[in-house]
C-alpha atoms as a PDB file:
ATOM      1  CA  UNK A   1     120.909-151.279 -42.987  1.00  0.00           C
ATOM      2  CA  UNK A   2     118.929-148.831 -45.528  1.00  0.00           C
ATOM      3  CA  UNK A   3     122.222-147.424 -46.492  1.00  0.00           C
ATOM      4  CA  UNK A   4     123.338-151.233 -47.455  1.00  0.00           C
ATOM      5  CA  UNK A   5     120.220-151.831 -49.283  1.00  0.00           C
ATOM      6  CA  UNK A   6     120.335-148.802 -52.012  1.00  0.00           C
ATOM      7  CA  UNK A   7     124.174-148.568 -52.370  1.00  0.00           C
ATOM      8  CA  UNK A   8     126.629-151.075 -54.341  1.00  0.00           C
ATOM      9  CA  UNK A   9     124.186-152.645 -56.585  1.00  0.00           C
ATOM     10  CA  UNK A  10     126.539-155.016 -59.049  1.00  0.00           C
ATOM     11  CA  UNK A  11     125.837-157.512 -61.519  1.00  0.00           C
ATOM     12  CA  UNK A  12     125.804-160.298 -59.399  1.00  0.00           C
ATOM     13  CA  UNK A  13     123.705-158.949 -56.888  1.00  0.00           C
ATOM     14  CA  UNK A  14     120.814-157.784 -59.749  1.00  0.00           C
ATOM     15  CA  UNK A  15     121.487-161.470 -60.991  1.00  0.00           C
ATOM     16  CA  UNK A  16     120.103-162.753 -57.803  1.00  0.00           C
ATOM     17  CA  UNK A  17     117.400-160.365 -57.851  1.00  0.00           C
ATOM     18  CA  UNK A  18     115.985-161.001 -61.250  1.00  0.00           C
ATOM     19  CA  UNK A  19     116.545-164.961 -60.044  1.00  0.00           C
ATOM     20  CA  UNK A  20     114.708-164.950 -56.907  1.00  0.00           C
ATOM     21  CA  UNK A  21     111.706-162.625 -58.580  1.00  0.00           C
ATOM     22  CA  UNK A  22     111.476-165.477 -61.464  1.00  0.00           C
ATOM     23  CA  UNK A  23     111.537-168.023 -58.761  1.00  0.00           C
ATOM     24  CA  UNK A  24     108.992-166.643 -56.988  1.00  0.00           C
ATOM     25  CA  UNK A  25     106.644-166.403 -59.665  1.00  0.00           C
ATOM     26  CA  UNK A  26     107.299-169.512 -60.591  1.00  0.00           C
ATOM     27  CA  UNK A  27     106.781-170.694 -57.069  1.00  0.00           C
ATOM     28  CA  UNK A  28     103.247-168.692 -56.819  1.00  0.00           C
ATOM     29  CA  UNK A  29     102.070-170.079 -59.954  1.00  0.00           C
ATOM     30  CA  UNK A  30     102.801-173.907 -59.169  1.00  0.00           C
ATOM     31  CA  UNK A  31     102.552-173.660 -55.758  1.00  0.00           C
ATOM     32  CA  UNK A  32     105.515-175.129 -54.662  1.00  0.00           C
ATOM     33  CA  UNK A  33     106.985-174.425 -51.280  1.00  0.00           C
ATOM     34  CA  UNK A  34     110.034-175.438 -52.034  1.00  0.00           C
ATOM     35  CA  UNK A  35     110.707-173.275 -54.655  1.00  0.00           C
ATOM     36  CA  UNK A  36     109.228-170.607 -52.546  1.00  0.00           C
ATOM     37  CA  UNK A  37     111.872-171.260 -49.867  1.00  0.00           C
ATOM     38  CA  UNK A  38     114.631-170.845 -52.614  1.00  0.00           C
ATOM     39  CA  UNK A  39     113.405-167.776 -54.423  1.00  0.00           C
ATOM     40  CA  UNK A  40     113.484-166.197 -50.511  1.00  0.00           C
ATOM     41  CA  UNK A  41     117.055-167.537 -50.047  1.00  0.00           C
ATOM     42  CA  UNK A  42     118.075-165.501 -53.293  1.00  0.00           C
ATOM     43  CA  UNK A  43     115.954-162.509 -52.529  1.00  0.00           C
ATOM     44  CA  UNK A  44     117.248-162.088 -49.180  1.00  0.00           C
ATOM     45  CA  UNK A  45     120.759-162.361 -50.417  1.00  0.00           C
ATOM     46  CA  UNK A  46     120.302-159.791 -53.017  1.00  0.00           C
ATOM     47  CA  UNK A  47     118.314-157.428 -50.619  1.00  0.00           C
ATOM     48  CA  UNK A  48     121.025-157.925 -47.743  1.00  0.00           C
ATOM     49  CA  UNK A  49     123.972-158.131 -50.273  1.00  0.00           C
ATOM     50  CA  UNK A  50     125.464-161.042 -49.085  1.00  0.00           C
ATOM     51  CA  UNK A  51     126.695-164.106 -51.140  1.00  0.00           C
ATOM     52  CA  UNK A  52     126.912-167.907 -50.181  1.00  0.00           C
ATOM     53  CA  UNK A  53     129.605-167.072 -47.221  1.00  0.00           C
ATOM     54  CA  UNK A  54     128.467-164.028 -46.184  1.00  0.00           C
ATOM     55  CA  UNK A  55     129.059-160.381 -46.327  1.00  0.00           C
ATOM     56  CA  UNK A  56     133.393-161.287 -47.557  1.00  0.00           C
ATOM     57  CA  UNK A  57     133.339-164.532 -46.067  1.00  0.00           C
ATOM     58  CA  UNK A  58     135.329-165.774 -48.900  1.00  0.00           C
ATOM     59  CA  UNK A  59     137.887-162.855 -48.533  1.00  0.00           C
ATOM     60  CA  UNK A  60     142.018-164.028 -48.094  1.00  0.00           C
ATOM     61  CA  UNK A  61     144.154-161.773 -46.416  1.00  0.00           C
ATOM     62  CA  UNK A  62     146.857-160.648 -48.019  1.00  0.00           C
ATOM     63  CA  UNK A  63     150.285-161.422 -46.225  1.00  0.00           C
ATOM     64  CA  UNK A  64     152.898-158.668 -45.954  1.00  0.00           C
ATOM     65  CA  UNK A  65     156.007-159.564 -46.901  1.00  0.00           C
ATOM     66  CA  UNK A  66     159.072-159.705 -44.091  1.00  0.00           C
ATOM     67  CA  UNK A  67     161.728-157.838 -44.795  1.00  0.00           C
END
């Protein structure tokens, strides 16, 4: 797990990052719980570096062709 969290840092996963700290802040100032839930949602996903469908959920296997 700490080897997951300090390796393979891209731009999407520093996108959700910088999105779930302005959230947050955001959240804390208005006090909005809702918010809160979502900036957690994006923090956790950056921190865990998983996406929407999980750690390659989205990820098509390539056939082989028959010969």
């Amino acid at each position: 797990m700490m080897l997951r969290l300090f390796s393979a840092w891209h731009l999407m996963r520093l996108f959700r990052l910088g999105l779930g700290i302005a959230i947050s802040i955001q959240a804390f100032r208005m006090n909005d719980l809702v918010a809160g839930f979502i900036a957690a949602i994006f923090l956790f996903q950056a921190l865990s570096n998983t996406g929407c469908c999980g750690s390659s959920g989205c990820h098509i296997a390539l056939q082989k062709k028959q010969t």
